[in-house]
C-alpha atoms as a PDB file:
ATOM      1  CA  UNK A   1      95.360  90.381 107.889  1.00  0.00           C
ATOM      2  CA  UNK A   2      94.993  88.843 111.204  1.00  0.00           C
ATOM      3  CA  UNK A   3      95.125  85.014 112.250  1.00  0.00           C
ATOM      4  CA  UNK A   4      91.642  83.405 113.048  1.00  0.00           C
ATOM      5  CA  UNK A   5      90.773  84.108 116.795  1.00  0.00           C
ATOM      6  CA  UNK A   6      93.357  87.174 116.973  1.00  0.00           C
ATOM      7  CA  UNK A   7      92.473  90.409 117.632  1.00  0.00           C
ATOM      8  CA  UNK A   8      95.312  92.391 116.051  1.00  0.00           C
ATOM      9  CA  UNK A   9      95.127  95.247 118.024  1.00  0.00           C
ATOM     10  CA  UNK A  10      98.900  96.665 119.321  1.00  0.00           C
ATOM     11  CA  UNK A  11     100.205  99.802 120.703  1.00  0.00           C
ATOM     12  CA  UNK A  12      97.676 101.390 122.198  1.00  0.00           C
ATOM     13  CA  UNK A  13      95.039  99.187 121.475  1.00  0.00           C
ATOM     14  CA  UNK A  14      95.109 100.190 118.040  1.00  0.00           C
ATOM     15  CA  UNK A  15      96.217  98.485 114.936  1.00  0.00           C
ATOM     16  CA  UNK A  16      98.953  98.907 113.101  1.00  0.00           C
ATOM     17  CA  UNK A  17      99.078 100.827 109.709  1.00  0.00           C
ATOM     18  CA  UNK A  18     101.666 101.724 107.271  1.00  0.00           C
ATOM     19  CA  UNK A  19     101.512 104.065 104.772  1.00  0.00           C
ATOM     20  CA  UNK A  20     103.290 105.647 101.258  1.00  0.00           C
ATOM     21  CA  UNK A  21     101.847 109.338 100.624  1.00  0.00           C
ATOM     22  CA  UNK A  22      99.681 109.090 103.271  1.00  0.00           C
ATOM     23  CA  UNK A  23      97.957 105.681 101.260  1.00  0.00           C
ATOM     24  CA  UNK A  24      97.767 102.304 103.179  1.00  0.00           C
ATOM     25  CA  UNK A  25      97.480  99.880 100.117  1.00  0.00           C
ATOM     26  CA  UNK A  26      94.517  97.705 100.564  1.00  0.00           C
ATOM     27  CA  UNK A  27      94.933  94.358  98.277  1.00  0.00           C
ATOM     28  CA  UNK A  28      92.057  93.621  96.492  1.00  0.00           C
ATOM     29  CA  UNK A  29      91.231  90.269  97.599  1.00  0.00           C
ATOM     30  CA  UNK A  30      87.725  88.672  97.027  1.00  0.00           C
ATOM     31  CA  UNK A  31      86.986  91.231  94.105  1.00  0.00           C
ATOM     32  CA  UNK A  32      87.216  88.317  91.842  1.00  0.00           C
ATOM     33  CA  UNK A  33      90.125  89.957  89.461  1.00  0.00           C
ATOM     34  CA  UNK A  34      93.913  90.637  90.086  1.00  0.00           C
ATOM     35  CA  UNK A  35      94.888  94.394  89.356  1.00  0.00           C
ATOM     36  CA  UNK A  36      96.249  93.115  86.062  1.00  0.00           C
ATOM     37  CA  UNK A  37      93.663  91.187  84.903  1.00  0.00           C
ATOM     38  CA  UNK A  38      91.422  94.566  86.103  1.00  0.00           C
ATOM     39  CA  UNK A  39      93.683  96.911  84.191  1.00  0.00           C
ATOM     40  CA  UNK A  40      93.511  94.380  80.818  1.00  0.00           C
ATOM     41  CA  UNK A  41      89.362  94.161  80.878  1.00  0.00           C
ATOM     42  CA  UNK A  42      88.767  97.190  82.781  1.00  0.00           C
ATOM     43  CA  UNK A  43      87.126  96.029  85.232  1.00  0.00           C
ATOM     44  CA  UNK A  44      85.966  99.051  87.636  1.00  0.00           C
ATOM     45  CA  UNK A  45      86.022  98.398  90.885  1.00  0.00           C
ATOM     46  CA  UNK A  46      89.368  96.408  92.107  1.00  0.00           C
ATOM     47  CA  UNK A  47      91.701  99.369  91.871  1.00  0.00           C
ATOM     48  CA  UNK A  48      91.467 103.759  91.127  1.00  0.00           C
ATOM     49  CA  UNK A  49      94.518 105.142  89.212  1.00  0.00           C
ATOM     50  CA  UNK A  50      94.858 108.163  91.254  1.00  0.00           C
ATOM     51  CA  UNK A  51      98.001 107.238  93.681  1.00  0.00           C
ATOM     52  CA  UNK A  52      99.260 110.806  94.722  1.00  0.00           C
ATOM     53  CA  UNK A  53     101.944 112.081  93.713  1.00  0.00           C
ATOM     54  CA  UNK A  54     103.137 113.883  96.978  1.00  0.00           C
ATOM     55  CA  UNK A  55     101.963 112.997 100.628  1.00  0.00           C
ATOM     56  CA  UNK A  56      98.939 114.133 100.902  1.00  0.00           C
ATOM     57  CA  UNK A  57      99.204 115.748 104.562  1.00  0.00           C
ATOM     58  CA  UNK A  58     103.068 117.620 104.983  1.00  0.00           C
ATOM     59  CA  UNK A  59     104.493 117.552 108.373  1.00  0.00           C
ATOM     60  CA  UNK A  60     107.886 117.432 110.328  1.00  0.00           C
ATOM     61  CA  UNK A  61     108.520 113.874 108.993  1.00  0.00           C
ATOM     62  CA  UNK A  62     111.649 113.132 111.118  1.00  0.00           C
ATOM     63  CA  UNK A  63     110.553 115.653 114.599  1.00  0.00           C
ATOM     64  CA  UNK A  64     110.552 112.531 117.473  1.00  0.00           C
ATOM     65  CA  UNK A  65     107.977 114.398 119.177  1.00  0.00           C
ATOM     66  CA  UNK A  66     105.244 113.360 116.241  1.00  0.00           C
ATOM     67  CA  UNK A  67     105.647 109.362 117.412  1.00  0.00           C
ATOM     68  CA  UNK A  68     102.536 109.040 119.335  1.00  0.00           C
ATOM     69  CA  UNK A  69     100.291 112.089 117.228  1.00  0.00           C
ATOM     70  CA  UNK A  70      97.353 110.057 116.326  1.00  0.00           C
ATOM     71  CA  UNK A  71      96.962 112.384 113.754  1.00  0.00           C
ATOM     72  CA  UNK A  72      99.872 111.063 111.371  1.00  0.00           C
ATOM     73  CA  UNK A  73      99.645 107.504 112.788  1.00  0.00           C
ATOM     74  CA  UNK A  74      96.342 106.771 111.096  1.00  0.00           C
ATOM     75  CA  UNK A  75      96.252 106.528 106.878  1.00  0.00           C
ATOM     76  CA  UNK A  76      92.711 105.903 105.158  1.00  0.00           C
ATOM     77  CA  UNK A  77      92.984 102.035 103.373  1.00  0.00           C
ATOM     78  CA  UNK A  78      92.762 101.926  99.418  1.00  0.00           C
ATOM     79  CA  UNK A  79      93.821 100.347  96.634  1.00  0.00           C
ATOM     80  CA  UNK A  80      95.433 103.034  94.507  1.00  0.00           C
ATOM     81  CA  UNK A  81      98.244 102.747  91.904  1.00  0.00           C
ATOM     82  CA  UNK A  82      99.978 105.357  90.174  1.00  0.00           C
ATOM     83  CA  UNK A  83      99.908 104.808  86.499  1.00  0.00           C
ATOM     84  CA  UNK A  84     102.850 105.384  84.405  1.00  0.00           C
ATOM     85  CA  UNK A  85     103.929 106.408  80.636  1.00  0.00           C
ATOM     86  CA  UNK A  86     105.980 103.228  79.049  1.00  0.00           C
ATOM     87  CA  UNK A  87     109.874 104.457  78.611  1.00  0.00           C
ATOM     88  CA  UNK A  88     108.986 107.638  80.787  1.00  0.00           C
ATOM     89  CA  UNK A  89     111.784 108.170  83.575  1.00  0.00           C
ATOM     90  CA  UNK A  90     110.380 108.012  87.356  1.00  0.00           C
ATOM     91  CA  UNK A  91     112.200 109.737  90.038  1.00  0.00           C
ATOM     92  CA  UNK A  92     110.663 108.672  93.850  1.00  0.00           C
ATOM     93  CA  UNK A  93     111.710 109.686  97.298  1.00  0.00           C
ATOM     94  CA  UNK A  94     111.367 108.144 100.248  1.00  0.00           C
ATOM     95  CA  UNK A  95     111.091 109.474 103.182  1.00  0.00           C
ATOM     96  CA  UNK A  96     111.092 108.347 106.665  1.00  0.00           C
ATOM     97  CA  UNK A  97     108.880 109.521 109.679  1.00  0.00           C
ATOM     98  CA  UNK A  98     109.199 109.308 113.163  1.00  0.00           C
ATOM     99  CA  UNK A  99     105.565 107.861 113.300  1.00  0.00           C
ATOM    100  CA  UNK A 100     105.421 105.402 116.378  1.00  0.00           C
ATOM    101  CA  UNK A 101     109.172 104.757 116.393  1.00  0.00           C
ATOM    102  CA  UNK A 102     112.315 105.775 113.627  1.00  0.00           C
ATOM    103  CA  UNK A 103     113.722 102.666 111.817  1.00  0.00           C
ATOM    104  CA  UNK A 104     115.168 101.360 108.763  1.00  0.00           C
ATOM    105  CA  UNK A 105     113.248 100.269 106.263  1.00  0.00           C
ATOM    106  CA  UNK A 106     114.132  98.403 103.202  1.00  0.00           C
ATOM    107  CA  UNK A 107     112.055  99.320 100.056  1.00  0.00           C
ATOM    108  CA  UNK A 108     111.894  96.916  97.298  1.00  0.00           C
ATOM    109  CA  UNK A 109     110.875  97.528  93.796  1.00  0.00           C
ATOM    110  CA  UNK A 110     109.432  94.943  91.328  1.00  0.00           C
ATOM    111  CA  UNK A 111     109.953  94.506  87.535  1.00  0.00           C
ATOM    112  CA  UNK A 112     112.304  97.236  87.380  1.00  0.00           C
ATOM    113  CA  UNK A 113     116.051  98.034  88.539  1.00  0.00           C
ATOM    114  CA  UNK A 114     116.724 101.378  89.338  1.00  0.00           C
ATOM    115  CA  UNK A 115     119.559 104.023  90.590  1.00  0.00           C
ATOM    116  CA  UNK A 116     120.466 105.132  93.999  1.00  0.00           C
ATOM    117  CA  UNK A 117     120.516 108.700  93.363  1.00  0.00           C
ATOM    118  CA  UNK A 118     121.500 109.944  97.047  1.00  0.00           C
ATOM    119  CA  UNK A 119     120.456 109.326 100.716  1.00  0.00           C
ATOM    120  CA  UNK A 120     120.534 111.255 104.007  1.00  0.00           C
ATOM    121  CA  UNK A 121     119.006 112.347 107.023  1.00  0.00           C
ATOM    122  CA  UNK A 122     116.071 114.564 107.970  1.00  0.00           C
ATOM    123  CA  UNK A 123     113.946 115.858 106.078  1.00  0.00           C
ATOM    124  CA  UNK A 124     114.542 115.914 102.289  1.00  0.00           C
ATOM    125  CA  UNK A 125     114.684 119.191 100.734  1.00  0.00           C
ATOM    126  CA  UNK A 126     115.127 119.102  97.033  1.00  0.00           C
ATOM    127  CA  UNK A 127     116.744 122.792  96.748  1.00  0.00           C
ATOM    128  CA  UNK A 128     119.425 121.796  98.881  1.00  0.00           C
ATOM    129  CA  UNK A 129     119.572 117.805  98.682  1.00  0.00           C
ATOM    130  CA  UNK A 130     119.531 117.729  95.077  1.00  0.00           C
ATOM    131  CA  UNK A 131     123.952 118.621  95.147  1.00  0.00           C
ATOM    132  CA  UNK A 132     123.867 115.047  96.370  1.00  0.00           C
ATOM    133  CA  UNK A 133     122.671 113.119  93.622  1.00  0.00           C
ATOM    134  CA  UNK A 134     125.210 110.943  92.037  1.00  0.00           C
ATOM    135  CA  UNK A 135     124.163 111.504  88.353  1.00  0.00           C
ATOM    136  CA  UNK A 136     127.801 110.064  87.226  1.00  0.00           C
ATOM    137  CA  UNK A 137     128.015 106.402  88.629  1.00  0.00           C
ATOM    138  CA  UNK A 138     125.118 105.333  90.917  1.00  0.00           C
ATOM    139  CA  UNK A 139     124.741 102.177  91.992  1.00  0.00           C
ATOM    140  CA  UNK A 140     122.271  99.913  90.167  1.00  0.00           C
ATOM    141  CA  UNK A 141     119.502  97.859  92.564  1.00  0.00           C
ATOM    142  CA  UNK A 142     116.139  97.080  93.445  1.00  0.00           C
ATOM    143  CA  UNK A 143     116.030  97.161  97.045  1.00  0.00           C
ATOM    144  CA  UNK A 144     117.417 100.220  98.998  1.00  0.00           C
ATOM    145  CA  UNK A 145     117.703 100.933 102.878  1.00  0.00           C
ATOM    146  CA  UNK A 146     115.587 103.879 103.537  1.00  0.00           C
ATOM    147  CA  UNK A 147     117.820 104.931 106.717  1.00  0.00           C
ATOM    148  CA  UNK A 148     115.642 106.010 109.926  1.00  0.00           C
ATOM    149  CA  UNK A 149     115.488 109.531 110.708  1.00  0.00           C
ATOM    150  CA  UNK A 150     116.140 110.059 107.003  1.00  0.00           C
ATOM    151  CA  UNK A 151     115.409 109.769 102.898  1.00  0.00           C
ATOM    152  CA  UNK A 152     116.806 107.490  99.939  1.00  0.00           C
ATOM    153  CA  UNK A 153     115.855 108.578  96.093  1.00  0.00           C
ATOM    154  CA  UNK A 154     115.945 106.523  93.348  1.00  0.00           C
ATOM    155  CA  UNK A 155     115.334 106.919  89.952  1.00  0.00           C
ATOM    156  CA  UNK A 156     114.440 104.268  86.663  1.00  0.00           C
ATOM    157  CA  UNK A 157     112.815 104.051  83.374  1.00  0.00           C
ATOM    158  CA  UNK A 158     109.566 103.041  83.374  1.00  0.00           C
ATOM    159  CA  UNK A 159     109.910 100.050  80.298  1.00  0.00           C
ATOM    160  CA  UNK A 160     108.687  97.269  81.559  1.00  0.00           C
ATOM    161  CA  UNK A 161     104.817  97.100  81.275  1.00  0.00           C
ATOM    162  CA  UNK A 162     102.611  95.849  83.656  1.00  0.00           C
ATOM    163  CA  UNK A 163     102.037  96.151  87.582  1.00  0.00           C
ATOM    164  CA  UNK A 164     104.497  96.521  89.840  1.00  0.00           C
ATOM    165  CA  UNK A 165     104.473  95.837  93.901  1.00  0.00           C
ATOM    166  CA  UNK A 166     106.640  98.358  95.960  1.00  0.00           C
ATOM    167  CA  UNK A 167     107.029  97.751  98.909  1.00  0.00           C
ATOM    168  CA  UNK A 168     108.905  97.774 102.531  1.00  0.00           C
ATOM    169  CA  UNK A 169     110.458  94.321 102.764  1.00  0.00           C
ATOM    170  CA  UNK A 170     109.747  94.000 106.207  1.00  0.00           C
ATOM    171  CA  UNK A 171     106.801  91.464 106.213  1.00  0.00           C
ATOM    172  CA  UNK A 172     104.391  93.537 109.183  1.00  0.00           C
ATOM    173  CA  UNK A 173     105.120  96.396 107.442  1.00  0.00           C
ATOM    174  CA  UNK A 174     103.939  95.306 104.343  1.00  0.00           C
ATOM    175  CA  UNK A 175     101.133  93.439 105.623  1.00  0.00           C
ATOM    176  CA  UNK A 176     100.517  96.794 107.106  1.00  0.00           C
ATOM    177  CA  UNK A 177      99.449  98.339 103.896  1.00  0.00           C
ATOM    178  CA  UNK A 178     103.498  99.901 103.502  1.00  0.00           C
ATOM    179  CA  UNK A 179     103.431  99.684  99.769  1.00  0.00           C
ATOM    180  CA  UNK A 180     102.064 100.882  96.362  1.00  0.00           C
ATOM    181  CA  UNK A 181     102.179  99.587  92.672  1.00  0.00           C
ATOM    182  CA  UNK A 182     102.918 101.458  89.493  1.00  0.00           C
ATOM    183  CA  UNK A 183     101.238 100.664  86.408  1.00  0.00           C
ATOM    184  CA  UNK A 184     103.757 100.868  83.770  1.00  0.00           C
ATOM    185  CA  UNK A 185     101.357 101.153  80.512  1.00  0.00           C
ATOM    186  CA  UNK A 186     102.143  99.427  76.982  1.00  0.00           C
ATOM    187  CA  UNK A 187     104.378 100.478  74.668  1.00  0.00           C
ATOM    188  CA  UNK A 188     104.013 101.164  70.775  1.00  0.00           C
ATOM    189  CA  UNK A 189     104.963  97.461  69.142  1.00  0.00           C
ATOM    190  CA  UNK A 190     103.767  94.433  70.149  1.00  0.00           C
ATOM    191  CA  UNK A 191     107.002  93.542  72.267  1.00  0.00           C
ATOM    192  CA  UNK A 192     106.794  96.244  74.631  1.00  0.00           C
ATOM    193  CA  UNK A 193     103.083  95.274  75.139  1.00  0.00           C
ATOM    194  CA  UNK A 194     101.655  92.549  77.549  1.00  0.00           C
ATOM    195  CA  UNK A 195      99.470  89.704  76.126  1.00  0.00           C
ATOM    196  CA  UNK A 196      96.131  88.858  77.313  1.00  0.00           C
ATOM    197  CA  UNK A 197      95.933  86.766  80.686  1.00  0.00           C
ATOM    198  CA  UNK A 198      95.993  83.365  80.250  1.00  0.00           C
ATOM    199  CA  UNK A 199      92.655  81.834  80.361  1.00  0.00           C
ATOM    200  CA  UNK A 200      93.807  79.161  82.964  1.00  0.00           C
ATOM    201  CA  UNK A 201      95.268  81.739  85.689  1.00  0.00           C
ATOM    202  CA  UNK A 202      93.972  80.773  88.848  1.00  0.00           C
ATOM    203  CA  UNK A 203      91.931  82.748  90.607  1.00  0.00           C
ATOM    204  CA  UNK A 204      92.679  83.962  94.362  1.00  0.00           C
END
C-alpha cells in the first residue's frame, strides 16, 4: 500500500514484493466482505481456495548469485488460501531465498500454536533433513525465526476453525504480500464450528 503522493518504487525502480510458494497475498479490500464472512455466505469473488502446496517455480533458494534475477524477484498478486481438514495435522516449511538480499525473517502464525520441528541452513532436503526433527520434546510457539540462508519447519493440528493470517512479522514484508491464510474448516458438533458473523461487524 503506498502513502498518498508516494511512488513506492525501490531497488531498481521497482517495487517491492514478497512472496510464500511463489504467491504474494493480495488482501481483499473494497470487495465488500472479509474472507470469513466470504467463506460463511460463499461469496465468490474475495478469495480462490487453491494456495499451492509447493512453490510453484523450484530454484537454488539459498545460491547468492539469484539476488538480483528478476526472474524469482517478481510473484503474480492473489488472494489465495489453502483450505484445511478440522483436527487434520499440518506440517509447513519455510524456506529462505537469497532473493534481493538473505535475512531473517520471523514467521508468525495465528489461531494456532505449533512445534518447532527442526531448522538449518541451505536448502531443505527432506531425505536428509528429516534426522533433524525433534519428534520427542519440541518447543511449543507461534512465531519462529526463519534463519537467512536457511529453513525452519513446524508442525500443528489444524482444530481451531476459521481463517488464519501467516505471516512474516516484519511490517514491509508483510505489507509486501509475505503471507498466506489457512482455512481451518468446521468440525462435526456445534463447538468445533464457528457461528454466523455478527450482523453488526463493521465493514472495512
Amino acid at each position: 500500500m503506498c502513502p498518498q503522493n508516494a511512488t513506492c518504487q525501490g531497488f531498481l525502480q521497482q517495487k517491492f514484493s514478497g512472496s510464500l510458494n511463489n504467491e504474494s497475498f493480495a488482501r481483499p479490500i473494497g470487495r465488500g466482505y472479509s474472507l470469513m464472512e466470504a467463506s460463511f455466505y460463499n461469496v465468490s469473488g474475495v478469495y480462490s481456495a487453491d494456495f499451492p502446496d509447493n512453490p510453484q517455480i523450484a530454484f537454488d533458494y539459498t545460491n547468492p548469485k539469484i539476488a538480483l534475477d528478476m526472474n524469482y524477484v517478481f510473484a503474480p498478486k492473489s488472494t489465495k488460501v489453502k483450505k484445511l481438514k478440522f483436527n487434520s495435522t499440518v506440517e509447513v516449511v519455510f524456506q529462505n531465498t537469497a532473493i534481493l538480499n538473505a535475512q531473517s525473517h520471523p514467521m508468525h502464525l495465528h489461531g494456532m500454536g505449533f512445534y518447532v520441528l527442526a531448522q538449518g541452513f541451505g536448502n531443505f532436503d527432506y531425505a536428509k533433513d528429516k534426522a533433524m526433527f525433534n519428534l520427542v520434546n519440541p518447543q511449543i510457539s507461534n512465531t519462529i525465526a526463519v534463519p537467512a540462508g536457511g529453513w525452519s519447519v513446524i508442525r500443528f493440528r489444524a482444530n481451531n476453525p476459521g481463517m488464519w493470517f501467516v505471516h512474516c512479522h516484519v511490517e514491509d514484508h508483510m505489507m509486501w504480500g509475505l503471507d498466506m491464510v489457512f482455512e481451518v474448516e468446521n468440525g462435526p458438533t456445534p463447538s468445533t464450528s464457528l457461528p454466523p458473523p455478527p450482523s453488526d461487524l463493521p465493514k472495512c
